[in-house]
PDB file of N, CA and C in Angstrom:
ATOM      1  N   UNK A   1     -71.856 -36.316  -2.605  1.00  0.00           N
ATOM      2  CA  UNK A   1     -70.454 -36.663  -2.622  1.00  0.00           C
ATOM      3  C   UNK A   1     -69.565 -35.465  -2.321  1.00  0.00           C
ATOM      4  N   UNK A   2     -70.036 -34.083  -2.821  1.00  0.00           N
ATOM      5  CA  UNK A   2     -68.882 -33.173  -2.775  1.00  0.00           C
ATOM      6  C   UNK A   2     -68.960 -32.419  -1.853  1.00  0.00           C
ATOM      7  N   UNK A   3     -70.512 -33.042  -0.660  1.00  0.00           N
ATOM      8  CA  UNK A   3     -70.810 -32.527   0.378  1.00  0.00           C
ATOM      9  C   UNK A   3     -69.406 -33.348   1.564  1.00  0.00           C
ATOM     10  N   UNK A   4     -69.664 -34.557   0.933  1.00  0.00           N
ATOM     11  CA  UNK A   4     -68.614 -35.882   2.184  1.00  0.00           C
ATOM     12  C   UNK A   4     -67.334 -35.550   2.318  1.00  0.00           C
ATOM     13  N   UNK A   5     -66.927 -35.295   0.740  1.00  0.00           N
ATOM     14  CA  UNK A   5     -65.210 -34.751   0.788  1.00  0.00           C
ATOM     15  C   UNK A   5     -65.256 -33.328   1.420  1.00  0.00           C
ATOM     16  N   UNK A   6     -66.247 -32.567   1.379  1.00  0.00           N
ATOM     17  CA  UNK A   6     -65.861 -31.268   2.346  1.00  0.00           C
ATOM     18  C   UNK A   6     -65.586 -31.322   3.725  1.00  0.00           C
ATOM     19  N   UNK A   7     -66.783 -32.260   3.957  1.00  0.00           N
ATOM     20  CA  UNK A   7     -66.569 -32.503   5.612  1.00  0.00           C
ATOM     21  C   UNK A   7     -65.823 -33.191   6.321  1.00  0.00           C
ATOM     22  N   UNK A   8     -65.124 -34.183   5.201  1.00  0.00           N
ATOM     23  CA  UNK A   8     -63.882 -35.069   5.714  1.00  0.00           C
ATOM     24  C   UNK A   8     -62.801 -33.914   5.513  1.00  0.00           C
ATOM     25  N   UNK A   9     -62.984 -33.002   4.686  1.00  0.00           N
ATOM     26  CA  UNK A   9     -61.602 -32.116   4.407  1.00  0.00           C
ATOM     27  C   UNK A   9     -61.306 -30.689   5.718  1.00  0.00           C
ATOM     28  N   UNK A  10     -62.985 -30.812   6.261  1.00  0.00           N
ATOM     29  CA  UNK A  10     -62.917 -29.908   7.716  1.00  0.00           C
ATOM     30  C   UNK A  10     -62.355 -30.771   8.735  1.00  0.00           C
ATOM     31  N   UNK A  11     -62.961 -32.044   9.054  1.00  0.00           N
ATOM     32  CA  UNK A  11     -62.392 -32.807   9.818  1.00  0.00           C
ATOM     33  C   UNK A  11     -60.937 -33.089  10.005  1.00  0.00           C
ATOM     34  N   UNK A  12     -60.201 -33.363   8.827  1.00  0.00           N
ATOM     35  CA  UNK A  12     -58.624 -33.510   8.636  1.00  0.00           C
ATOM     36  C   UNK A  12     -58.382 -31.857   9.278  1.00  0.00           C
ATOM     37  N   UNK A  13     -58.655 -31.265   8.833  1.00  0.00           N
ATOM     38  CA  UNK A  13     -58.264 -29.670   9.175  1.00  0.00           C
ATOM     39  C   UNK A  13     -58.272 -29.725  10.683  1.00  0.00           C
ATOM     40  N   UNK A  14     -59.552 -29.676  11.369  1.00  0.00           N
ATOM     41  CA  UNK A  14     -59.807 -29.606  12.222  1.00  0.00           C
ATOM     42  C   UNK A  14     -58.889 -30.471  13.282  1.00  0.00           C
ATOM     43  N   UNK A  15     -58.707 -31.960  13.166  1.00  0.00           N
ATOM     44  CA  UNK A  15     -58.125 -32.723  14.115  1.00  0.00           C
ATOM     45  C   UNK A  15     -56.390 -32.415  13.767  1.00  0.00           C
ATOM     46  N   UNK A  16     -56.361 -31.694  12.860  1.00  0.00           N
ATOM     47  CA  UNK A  16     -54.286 -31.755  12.804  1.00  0.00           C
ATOM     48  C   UNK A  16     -54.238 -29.915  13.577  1.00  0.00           C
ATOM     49  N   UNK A  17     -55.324 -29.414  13.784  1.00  0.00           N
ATOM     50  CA  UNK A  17     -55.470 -28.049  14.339  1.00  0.00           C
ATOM     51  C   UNK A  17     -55.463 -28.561  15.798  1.00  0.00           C
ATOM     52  N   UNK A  18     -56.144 -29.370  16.009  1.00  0.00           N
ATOM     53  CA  UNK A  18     -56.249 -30.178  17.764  1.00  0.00           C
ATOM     54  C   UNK A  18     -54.629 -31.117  17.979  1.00  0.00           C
ATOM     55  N   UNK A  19     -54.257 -31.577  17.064  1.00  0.00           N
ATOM     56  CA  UNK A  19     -52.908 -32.234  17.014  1.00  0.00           C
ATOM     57  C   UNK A  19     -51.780 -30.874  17.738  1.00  0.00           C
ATOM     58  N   UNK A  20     -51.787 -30.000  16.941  1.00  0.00           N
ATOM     59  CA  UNK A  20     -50.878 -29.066  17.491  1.00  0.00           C
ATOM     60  C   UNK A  20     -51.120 -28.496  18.497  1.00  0.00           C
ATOM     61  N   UNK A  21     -52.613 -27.618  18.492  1.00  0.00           N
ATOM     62  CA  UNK A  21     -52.844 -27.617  20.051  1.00  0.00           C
ATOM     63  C   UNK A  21     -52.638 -28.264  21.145  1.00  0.00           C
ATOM     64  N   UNK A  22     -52.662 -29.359  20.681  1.00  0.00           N
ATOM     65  CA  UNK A  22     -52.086 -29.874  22.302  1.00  0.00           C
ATOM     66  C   UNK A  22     -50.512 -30.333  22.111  1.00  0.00           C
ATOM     67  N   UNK A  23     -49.794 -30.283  20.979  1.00  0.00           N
ATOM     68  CA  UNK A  23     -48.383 -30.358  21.401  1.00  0.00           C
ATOM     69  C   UNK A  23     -47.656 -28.993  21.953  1.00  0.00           C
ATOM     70  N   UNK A  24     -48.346 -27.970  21.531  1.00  0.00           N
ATOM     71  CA  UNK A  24     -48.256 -26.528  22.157  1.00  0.00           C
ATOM     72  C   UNK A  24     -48.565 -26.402  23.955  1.00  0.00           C
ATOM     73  N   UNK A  25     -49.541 -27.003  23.801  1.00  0.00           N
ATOM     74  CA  UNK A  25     -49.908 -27.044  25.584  1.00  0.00           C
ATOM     75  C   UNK A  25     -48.989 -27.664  26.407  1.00  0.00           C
ATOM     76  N   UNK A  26     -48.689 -29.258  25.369  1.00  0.00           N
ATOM     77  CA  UNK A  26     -47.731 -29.935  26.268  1.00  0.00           C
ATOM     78  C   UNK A  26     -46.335 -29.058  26.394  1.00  0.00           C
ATOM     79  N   UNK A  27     -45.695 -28.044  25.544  1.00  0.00           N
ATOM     80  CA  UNK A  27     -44.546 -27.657  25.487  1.00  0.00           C
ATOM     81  C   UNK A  27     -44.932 -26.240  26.644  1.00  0.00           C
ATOM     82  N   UNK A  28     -45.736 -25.755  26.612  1.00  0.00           N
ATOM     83  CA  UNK A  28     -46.095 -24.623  28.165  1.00  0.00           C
ATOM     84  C   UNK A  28     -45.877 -25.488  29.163  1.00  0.00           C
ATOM     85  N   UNK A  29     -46.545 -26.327  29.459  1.00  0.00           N
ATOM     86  CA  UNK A  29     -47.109 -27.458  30.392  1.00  0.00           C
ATOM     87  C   UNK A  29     -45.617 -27.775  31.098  1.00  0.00           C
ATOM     88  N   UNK A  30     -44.630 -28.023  30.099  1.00  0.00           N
ATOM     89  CA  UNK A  30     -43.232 -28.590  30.481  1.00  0.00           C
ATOM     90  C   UNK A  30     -42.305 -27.428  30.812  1.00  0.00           C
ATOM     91  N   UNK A  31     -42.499 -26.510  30.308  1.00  0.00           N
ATOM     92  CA  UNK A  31     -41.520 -25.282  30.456  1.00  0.00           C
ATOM     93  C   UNK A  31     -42.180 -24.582  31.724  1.00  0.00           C
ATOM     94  N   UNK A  32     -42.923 -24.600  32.123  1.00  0.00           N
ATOM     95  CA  UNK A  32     -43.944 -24.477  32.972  1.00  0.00           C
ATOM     96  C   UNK A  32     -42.984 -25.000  34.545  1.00  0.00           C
ATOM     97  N   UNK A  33     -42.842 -26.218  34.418  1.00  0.00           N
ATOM     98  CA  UNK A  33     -41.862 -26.969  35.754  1.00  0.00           C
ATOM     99  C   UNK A  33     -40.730 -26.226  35.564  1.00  0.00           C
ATOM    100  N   UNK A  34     -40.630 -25.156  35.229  1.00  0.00           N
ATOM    101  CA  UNK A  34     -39.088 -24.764  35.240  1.00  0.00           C
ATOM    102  C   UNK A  34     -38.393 -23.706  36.777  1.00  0.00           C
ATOM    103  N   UNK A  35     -37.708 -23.728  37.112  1.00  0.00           N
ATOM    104  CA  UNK A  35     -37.910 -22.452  38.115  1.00  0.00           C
ATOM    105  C   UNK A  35     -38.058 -21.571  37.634  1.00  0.00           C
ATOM    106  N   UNK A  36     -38.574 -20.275  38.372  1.00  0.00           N
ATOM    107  CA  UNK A  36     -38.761 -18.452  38.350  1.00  0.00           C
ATOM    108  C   UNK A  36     -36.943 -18.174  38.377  1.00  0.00           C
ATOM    109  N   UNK A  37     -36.630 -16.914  37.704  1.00  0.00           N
ATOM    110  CA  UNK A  37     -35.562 -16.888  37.673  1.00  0.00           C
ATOM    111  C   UNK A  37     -35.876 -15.986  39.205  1.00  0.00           C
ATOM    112  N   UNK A  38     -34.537 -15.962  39.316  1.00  0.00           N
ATOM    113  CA  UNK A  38     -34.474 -15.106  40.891  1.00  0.00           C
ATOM    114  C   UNK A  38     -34.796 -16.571  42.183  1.00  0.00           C
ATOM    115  N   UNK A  39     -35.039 -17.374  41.897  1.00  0.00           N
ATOM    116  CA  UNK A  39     -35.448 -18.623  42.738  1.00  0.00           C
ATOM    117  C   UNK A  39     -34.093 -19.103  43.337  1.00  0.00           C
ATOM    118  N   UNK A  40     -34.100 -19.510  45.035  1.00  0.00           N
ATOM    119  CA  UNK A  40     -32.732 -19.821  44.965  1.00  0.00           C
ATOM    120  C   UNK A  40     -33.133 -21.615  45.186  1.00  0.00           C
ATOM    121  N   UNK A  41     -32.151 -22.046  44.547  1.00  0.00           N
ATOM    122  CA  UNK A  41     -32.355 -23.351  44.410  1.00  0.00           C
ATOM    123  C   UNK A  41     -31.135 -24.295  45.274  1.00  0.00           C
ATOM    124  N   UNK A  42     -31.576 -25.641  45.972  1.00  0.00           N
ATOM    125  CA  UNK A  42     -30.243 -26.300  46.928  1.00  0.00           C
ATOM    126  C   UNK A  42     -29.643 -27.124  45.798  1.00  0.00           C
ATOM    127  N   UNK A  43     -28.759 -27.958  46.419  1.00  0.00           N
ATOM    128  CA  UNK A  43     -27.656 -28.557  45.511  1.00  0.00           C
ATOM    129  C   UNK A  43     -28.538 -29.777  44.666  1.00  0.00           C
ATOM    130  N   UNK A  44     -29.461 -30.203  45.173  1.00  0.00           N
ATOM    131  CA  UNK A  44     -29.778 -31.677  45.229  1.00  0.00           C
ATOM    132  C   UNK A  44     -30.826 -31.056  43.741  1.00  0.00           C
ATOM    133  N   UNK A  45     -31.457 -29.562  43.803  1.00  0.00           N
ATOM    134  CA  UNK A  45     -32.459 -29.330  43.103  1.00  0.00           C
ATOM    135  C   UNK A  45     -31.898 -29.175  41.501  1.00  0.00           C
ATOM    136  N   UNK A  46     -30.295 -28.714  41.938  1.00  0.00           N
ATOM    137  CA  UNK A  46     -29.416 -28.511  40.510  1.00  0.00           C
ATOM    138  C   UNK A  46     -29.153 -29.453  40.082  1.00  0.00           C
ATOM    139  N   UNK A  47     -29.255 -30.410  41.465  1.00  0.00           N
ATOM    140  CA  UNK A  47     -28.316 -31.820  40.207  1.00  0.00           C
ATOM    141  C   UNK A  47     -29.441 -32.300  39.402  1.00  0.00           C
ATOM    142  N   UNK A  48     -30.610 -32.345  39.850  1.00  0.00           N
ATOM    143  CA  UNK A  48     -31.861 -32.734  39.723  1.00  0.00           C
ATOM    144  C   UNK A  48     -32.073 -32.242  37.760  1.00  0.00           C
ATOM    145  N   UNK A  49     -31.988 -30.917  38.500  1.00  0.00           N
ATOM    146  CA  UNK A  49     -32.619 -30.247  37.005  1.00  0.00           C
ATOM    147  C   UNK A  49     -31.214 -30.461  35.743  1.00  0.00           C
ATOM    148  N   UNK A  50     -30.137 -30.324  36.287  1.00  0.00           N
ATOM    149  CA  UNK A  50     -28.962 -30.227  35.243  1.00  0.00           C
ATOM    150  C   UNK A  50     -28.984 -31.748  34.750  1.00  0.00           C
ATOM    151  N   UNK A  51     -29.489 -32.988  35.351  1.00  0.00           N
ATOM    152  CA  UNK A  51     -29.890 -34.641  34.985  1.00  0.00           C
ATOM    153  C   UNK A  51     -30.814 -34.600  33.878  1.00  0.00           C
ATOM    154  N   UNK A  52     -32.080 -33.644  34.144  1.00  0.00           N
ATOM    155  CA  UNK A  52     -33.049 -34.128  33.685  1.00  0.00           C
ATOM    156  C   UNK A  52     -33.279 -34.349  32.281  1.00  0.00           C
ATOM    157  N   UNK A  53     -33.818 -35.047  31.424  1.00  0.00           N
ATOM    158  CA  UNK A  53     -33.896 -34.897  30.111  1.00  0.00           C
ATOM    159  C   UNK A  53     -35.123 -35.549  29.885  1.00  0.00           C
ATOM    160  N   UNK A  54     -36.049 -35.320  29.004  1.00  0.00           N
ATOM    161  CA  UNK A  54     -37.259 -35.658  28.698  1.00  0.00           C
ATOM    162  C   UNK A  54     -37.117 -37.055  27.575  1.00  0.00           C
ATOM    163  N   UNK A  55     -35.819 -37.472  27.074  1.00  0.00           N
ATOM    164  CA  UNK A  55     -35.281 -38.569  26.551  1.00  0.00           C
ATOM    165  C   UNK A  55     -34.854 -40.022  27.275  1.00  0.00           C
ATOM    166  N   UNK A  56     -35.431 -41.480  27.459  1.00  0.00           N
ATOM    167  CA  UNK A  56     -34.817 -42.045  27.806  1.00  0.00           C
ATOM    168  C   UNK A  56     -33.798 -42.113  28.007  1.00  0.00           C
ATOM    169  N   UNK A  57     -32.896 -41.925  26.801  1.00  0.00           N
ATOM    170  CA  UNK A  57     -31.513 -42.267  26.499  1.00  0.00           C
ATOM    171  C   UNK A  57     -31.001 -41.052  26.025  1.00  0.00           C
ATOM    172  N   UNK A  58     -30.526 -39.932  26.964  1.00  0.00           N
ATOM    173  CA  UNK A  58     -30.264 -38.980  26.431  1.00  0.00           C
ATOM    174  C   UNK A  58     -29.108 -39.222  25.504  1.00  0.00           C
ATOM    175  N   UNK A  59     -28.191 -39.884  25.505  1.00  0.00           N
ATOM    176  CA  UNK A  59     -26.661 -39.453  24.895  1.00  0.00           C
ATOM    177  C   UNK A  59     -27.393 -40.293  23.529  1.00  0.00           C
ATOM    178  N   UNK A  60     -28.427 -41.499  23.432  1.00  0.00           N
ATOM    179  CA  UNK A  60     -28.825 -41.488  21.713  1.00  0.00           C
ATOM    180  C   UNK A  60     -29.788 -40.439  21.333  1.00  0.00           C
ATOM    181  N   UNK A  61     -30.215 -39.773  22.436  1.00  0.00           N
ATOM    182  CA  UNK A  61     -30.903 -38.271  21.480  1.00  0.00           C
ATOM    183  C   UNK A  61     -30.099 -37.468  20.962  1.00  0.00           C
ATOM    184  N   UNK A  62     -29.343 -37.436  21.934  1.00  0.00           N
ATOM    185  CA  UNK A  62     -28.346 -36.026  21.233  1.00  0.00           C
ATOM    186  C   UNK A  62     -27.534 -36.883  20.184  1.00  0.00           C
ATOM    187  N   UNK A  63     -26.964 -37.714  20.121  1.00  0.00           N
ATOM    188  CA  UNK A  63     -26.512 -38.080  18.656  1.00  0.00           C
ATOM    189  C   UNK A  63     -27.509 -37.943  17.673  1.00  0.00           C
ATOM    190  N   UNK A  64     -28.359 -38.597  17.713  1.00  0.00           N
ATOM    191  CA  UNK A  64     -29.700 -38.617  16.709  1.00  0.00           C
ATOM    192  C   UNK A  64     -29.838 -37.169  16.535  1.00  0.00           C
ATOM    193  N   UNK A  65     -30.100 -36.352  17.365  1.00  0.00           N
ATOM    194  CA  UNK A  65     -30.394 -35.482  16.999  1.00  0.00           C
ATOM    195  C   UNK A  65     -29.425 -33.997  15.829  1.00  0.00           C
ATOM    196  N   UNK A  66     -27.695 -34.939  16.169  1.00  0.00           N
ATOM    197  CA  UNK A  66     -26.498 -33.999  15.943  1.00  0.00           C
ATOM    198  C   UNK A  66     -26.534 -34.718  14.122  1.00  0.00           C
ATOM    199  N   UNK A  67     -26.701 -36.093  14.567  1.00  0.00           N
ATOM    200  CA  UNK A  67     -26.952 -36.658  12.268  1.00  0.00           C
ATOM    201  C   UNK A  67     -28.214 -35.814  11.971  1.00  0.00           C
ATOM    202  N   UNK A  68     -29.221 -35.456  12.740  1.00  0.00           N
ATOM    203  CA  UNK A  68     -30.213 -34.531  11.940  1.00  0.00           C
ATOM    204  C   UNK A  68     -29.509 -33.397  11.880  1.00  0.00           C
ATOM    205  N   UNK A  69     -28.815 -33.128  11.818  1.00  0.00           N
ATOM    206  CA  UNK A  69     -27.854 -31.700  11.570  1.00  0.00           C
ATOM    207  C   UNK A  69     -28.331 -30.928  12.299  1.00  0.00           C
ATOM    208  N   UNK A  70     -28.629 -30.716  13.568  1.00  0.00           N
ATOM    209  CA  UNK A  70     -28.714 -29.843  14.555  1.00  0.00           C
ATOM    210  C   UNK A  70     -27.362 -29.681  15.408  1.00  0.00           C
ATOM    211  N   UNK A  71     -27.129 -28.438  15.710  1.00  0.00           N
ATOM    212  CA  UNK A  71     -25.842 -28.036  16.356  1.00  0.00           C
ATOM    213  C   UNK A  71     -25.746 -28.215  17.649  1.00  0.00           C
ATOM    214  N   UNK A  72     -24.351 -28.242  18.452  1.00  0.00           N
ATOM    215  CA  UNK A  72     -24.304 -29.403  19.762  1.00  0.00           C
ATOM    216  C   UNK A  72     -25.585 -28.373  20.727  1.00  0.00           C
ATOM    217  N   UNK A  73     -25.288 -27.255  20.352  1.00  0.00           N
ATOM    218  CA  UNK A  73     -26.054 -26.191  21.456  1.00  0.00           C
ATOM    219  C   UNK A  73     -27.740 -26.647  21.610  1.00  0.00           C
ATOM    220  N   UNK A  74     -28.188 -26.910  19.950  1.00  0.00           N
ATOM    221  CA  UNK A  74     -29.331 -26.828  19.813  1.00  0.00           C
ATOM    222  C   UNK A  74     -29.897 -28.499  20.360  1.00  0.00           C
ATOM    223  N   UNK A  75     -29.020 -29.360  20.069  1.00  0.00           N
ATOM    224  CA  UNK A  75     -29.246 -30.611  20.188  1.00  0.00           C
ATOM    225  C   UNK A  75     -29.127 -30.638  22.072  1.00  0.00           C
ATOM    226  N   UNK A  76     -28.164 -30.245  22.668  1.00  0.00           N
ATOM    227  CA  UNK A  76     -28.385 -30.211  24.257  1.00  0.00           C
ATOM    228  C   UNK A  76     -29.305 -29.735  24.892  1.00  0.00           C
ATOM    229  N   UNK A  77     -30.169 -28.429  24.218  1.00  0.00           N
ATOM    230  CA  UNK A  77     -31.139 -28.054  24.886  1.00  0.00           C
ATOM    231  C   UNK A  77     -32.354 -28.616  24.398  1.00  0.00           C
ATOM    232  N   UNK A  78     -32.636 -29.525  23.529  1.00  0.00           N
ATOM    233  CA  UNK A  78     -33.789 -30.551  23.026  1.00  0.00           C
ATOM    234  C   UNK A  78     -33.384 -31.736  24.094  1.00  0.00           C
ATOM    235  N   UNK A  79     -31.994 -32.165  24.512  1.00  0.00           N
ATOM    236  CA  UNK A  79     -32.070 -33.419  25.479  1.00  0.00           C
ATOM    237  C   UNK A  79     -31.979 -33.052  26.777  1.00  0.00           C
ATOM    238  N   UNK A  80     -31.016 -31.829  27.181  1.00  0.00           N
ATOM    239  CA  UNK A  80     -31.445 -31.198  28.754  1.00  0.00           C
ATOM    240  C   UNK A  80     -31.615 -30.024  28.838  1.00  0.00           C
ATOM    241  N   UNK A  81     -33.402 -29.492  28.662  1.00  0.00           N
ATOM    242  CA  UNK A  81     -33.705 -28.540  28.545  1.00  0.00           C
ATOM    243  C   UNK A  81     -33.244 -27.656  29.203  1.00  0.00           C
ATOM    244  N   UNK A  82     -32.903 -28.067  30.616  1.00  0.00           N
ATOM    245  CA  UNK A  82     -32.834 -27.058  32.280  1.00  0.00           C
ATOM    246  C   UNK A  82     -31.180 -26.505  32.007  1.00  0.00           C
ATOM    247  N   UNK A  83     -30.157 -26.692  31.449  1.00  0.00           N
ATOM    248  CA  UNK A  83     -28.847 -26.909  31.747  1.00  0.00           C
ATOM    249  C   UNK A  83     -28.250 -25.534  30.973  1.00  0.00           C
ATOM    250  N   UNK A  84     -28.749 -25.166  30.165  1.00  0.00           N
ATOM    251  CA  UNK A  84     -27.939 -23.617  29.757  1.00  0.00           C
ATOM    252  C   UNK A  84     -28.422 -23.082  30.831  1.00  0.00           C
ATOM    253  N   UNK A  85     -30.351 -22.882  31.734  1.00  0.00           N
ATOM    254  CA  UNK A  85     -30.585 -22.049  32.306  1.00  0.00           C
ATOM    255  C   UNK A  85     -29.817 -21.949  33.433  1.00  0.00           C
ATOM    256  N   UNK A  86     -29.577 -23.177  33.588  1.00  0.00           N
ATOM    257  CA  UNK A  86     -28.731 -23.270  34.705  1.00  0.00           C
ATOM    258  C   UNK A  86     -27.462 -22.713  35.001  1.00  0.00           C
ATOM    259  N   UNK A  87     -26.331 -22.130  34.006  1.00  0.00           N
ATOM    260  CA  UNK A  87     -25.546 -21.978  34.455  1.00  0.00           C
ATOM    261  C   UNK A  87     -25.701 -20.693  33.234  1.00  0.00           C
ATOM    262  N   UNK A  88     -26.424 -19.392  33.389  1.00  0.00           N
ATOM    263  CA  UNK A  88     -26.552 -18.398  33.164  1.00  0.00           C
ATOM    264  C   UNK A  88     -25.905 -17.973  33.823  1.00  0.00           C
ATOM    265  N   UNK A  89     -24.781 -16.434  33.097  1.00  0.00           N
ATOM    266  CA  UNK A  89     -24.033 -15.914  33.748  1.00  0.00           C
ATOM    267  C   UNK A  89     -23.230 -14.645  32.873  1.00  0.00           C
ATOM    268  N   UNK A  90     -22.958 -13.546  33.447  1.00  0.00           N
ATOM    269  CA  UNK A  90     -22.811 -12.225  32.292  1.00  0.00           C
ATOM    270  C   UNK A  90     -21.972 -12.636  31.482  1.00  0.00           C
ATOM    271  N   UNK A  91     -20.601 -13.303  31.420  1.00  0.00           N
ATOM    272  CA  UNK A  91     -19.354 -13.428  30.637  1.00  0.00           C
ATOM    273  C   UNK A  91     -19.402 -15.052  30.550  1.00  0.00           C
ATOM    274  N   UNK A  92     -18.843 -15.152  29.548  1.00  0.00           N
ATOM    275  CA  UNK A  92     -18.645 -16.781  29.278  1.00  0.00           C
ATOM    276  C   UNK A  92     -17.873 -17.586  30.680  1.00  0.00           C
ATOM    277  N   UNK A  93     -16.831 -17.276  30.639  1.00  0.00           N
ATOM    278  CA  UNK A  93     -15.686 -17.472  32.155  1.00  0.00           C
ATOM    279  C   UNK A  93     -16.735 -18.338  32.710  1.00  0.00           C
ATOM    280  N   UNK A  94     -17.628 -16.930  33.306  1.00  0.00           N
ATOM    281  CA  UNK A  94     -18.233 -17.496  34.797  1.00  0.00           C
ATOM    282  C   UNK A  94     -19.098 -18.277  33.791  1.00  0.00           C
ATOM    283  N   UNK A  95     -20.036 -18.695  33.160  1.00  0.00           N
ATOM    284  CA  UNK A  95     -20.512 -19.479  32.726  1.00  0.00           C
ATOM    285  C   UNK A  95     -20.177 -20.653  32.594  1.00  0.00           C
ATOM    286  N   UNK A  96     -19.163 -20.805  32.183  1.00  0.00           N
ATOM    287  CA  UNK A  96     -18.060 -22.299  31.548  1.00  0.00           C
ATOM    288  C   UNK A  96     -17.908 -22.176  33.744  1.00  0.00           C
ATOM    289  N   UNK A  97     -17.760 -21.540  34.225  1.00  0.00           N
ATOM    290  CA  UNK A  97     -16.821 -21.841  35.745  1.00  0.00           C
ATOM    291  C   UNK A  97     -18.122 -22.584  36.379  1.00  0.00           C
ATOM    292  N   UNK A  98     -19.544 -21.662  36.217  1.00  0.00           N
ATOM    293  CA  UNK A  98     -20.822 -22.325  36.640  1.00  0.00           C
ATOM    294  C   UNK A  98     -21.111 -23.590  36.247  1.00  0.00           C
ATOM    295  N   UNK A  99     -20.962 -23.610  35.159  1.00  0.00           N
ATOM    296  CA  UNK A  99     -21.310 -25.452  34.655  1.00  0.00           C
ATOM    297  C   UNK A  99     -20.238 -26.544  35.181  1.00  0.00           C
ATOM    298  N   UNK A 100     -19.391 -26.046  34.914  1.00  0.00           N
ATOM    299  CA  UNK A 100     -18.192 -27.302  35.469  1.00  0.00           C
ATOM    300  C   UNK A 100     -18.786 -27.621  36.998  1.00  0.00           C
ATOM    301  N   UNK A 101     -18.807 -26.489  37.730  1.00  0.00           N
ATOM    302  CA  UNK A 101     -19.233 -26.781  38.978  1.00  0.00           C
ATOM    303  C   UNK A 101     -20.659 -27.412  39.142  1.00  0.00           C
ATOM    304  N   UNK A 102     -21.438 -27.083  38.255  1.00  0.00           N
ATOM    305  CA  UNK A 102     -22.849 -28.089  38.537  1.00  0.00           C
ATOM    306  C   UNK A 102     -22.588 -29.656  38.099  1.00  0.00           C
ATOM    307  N   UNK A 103     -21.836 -29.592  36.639  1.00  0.00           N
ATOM    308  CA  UNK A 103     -21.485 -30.876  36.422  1.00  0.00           C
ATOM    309  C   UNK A 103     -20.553 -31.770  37.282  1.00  0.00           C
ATOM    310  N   UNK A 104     -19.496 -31.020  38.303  1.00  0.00           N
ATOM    311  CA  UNK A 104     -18.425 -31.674  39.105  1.00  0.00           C
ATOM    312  C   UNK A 104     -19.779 -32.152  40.411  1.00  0.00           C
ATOM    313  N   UNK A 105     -20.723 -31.425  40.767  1.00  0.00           N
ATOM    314  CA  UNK A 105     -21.675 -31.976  41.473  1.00  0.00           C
ATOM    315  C   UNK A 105     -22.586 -32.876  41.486  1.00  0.00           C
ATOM    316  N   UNK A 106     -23.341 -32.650  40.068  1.00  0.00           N
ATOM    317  CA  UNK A 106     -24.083 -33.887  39.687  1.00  0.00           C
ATOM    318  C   UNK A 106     -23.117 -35.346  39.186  1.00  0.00           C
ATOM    319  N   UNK A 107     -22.027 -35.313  39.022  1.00  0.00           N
ATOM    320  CA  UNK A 107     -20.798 -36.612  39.037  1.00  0.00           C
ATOM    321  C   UNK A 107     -20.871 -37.050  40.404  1.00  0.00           C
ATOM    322  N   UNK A 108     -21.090 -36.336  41.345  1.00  0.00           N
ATOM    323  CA  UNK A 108     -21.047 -36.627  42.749  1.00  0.00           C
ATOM    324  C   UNK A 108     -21.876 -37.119  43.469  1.00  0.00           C
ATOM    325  N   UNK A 109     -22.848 -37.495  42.788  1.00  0.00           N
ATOM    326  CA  UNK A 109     -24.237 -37.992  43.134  1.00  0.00           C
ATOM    327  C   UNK A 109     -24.773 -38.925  42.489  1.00  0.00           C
ATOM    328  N   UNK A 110     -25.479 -40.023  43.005  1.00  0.00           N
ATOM    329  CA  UNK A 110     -26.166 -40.600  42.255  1.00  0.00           C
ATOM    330  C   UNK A 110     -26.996 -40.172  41.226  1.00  0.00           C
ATOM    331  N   UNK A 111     -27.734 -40.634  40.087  1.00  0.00           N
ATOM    332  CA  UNK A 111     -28.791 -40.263  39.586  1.00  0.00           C
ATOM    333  C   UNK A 111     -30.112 -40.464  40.165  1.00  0.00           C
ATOM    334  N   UNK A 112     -30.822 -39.090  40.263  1.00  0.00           N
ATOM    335  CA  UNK A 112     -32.115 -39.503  41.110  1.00  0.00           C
ATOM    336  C   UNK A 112     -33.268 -40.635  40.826  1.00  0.00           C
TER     337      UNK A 112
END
């Protein structure tokens, strides 16, 4: 008996050790599709990536995610991962000037 509960107690160990391992892989795996910085990217590739969200329904993730008390910053980059990288920039200004302009573009387009 105190042989069975050991080996069920490696097993539980073991498969929640394989559980994370592969939610770890999947999170490389995804960050992985991201561009190289220094990459120059066309319009269609920004609207692309500044859209994307790994959420059906992004605008009920990010609520859901803002009642779990996560902050708007933290909650936008859980629903569109690509979109701070995207409009990286030394001073806020050009930052806030970069996003408006990706967002005034992706308004301009269908969704892919």
């Amino acid at each position: 008996m105190a042989g069975q509960n050991s080996q069920d107690l490696t097993r539980q160990t073991v498969d929640r050790f394989k559980a994370r391992a592969t939610e770890y892989a999947r999170g490389i795996a995804q960050r992985m599709g991201a561009p190289a910085a220094g990459v120059k990217l066309d319009n269609e590739q920004i609207v692309k990536l500044w859209q994307f969200s790994p959420h059906p329904d992004p605008g009920a993730a990010f609520s859901q995610l803002k009642m779990g008390g996560m902050s708007d910053g933290e909650a936008l980059d859980q629903v569109h991962p690509y979109r701070r990288k995207l409009f990286q920039a030394p001073t806020v200004k050009e930052q806030v000037d970069k996003a408006e302009k990706i967002k005034a573009m992706a308004e301009g387009q269908q969704s892919p």
